[in-house]
Protein backbone atom coordinates (compact mmCIF):
# COMPACT_ATOMS: atom_id res chain seq x y z
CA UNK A 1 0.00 0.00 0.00
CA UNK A 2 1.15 3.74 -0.61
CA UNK A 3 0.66 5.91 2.55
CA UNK A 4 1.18 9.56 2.31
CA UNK A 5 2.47 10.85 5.45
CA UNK A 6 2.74 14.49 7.16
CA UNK A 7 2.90 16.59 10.34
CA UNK A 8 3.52 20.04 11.27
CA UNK A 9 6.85 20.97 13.59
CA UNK A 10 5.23 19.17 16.75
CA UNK A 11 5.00 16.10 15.29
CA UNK A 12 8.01 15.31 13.28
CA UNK A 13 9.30 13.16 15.70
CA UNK A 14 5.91 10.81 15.80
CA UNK A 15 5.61 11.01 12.23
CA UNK A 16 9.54 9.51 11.60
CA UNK A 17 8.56 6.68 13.74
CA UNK A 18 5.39 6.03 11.93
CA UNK A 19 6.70 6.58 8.88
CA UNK A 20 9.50 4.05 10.04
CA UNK A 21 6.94 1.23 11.09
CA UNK A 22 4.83 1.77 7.83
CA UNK A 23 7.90 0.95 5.38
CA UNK A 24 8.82 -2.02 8.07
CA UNK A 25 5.81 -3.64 6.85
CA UNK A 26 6.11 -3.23 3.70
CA UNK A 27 3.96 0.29 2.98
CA UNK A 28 5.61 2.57 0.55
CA UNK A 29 5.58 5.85 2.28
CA UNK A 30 5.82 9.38 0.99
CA UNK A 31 6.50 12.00 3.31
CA UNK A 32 4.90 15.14 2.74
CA UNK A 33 6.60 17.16 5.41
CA UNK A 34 6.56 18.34 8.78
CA UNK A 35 8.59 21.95 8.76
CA UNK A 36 5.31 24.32 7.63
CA UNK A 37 4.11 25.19 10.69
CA UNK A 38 0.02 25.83 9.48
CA UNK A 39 -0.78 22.34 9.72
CA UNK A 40 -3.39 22.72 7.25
CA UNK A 41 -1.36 23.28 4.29
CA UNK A 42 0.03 20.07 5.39
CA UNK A 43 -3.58 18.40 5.82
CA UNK A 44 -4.45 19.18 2.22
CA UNK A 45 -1.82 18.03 0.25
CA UNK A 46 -1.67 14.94 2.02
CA UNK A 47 -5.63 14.75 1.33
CA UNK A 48 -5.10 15.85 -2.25
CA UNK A 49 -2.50 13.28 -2.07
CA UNK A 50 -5.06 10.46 -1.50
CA UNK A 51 -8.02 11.61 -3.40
CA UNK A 52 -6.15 12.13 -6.68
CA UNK A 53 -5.15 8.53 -5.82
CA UNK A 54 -1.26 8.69 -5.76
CA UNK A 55 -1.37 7.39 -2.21
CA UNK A 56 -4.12 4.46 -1.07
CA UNK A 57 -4.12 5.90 2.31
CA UNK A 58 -2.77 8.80 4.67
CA UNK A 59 -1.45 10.02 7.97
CA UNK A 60 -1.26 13.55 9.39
CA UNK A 61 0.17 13.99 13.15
CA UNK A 62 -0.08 17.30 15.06
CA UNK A 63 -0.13 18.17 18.75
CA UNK A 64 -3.77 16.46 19.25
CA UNK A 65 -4.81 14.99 15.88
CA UNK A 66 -7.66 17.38 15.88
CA UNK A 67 -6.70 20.26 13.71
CA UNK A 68 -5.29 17.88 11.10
CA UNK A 69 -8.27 16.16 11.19
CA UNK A 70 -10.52 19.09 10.50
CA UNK A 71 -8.17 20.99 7.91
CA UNK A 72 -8.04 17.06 6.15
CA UNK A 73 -11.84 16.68 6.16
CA UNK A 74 -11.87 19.77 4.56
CA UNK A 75 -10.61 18.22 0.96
CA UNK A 76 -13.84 16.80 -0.79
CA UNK A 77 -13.23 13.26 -1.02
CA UNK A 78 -11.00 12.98 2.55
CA UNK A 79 -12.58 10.76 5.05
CA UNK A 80 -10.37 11.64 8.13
CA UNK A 81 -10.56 9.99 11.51
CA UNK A 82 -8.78 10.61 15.04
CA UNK A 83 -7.15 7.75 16.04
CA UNK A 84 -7.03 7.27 20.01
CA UNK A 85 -7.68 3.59 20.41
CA UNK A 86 -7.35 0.37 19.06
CA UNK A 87 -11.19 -0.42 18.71
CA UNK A 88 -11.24 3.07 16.76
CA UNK A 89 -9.05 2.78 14.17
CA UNK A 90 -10.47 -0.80 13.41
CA UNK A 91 -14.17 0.74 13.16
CA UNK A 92 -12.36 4.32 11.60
CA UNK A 93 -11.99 1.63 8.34
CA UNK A 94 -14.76 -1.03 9.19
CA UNK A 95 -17.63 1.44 9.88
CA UNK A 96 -16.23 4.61 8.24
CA UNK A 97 -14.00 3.56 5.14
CA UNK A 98 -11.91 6.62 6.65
CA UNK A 99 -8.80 7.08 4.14
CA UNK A 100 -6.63 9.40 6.54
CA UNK A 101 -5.34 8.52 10.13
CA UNK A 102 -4.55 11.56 12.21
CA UNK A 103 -2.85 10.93 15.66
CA UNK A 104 -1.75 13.56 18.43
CA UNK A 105 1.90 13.79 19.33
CA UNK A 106 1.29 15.11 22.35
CA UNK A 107 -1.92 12.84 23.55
CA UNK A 108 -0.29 9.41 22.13
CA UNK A 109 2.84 7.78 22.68
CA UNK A 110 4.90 6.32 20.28
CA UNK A 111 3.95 2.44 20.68
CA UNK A 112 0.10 2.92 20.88
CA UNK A 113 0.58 5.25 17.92
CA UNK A 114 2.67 2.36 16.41
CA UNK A 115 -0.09 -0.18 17.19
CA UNK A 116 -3.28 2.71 15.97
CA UNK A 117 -1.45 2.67 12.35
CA UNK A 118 -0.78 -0.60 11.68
CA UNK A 119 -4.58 -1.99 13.11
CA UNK A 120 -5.98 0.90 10.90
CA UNK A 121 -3.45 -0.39 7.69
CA UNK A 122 -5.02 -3.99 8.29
CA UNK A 123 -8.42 -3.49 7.86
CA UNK A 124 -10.26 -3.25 4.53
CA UNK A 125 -14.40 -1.85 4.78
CA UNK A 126 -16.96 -4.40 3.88
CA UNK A 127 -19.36 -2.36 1.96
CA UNK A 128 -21.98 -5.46 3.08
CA UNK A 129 -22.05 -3.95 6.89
CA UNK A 130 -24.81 -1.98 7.89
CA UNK A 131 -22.40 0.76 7.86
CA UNK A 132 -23.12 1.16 4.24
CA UNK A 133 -25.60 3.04 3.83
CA UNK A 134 -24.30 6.05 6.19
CA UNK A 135 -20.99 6.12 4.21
CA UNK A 136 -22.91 6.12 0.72
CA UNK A 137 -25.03 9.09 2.40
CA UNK A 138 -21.31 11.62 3.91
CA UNK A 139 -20.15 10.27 -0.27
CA UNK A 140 -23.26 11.25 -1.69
CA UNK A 141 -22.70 14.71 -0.16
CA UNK A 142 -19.12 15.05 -0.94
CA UNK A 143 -20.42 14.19 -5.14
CA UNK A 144 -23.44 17.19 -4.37
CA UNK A 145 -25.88 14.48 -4.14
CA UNK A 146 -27.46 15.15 -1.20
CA UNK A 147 -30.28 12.16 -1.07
CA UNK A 148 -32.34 11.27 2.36
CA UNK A 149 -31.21 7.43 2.95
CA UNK A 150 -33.10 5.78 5.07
């Protein structure tokens, strides 16, 4: 899989040693940066990154994961999620078909941030769960198709 990665100052440390685990199994990473200090420059290439399709997947660390998260979600087509636990970034993929991981540098440490990425790598959506229908409806949106699914 190709994993765009990226972080603002804060994070560079986190992101090396994601970036690190992600090409120990086998992920070709490309790292997007970490010196521009508004995050969400950062956010949106890495989302423009994965919607034009050049990477399968992303990650964006910052202090808490939550500005990343919002600037990503931001890019039409970017399904970001906040990854704090393990359960999480399972469903992030299971439930959400999320395409970007975002992780706090400050609220994370390095092993469960380790362990977030690669559960959230190994999971694939199964558009047969009765999650479907609520990520057709957030894709429907994103296309301007705004249809009532019930």
């Amino acid at each position: 899989m190709k994993i765009a990665i990226g972080c603002d100052p804060n994070a560079r440390h986190l992101k090396e040693v994601l970036k690190k685990a992600c090409e120990e199994q086998g992920h070709i990473v490309e790292d997007m940066g970490s010196e521009d200090p508004i995050y969400a420059n950062t956010a949106i290439a890495v989302g423009n990154n994965v919607v034009s399709g050049k990477s399968d997947r992303g990650i964006l660390v910052c202090g808490t994961g939550i500005g990343m998260s919002i600037a990503a979600n931001k890019v039409k087509g970017v399904y970001a999620a906040l990854l704090t636990d393990v359960y999480s970034a399972e469903r992030a993929i299971k439930s959400n078909n999320s395409n970007i991981a975002c992780l706090g540098a400050f609220t994370v440490g390095e092993k469960l941030a380790v362990e977030l990425v690669r559960k959230w790598l190994s999971c694939e959506f199964d558009p047969l769960t009765s999650s479907a229908p609520k990520v057709a409806k957030y894709k429907e949106y994103d296309e301007g198709r705004d249809i009532i699914i019930k």
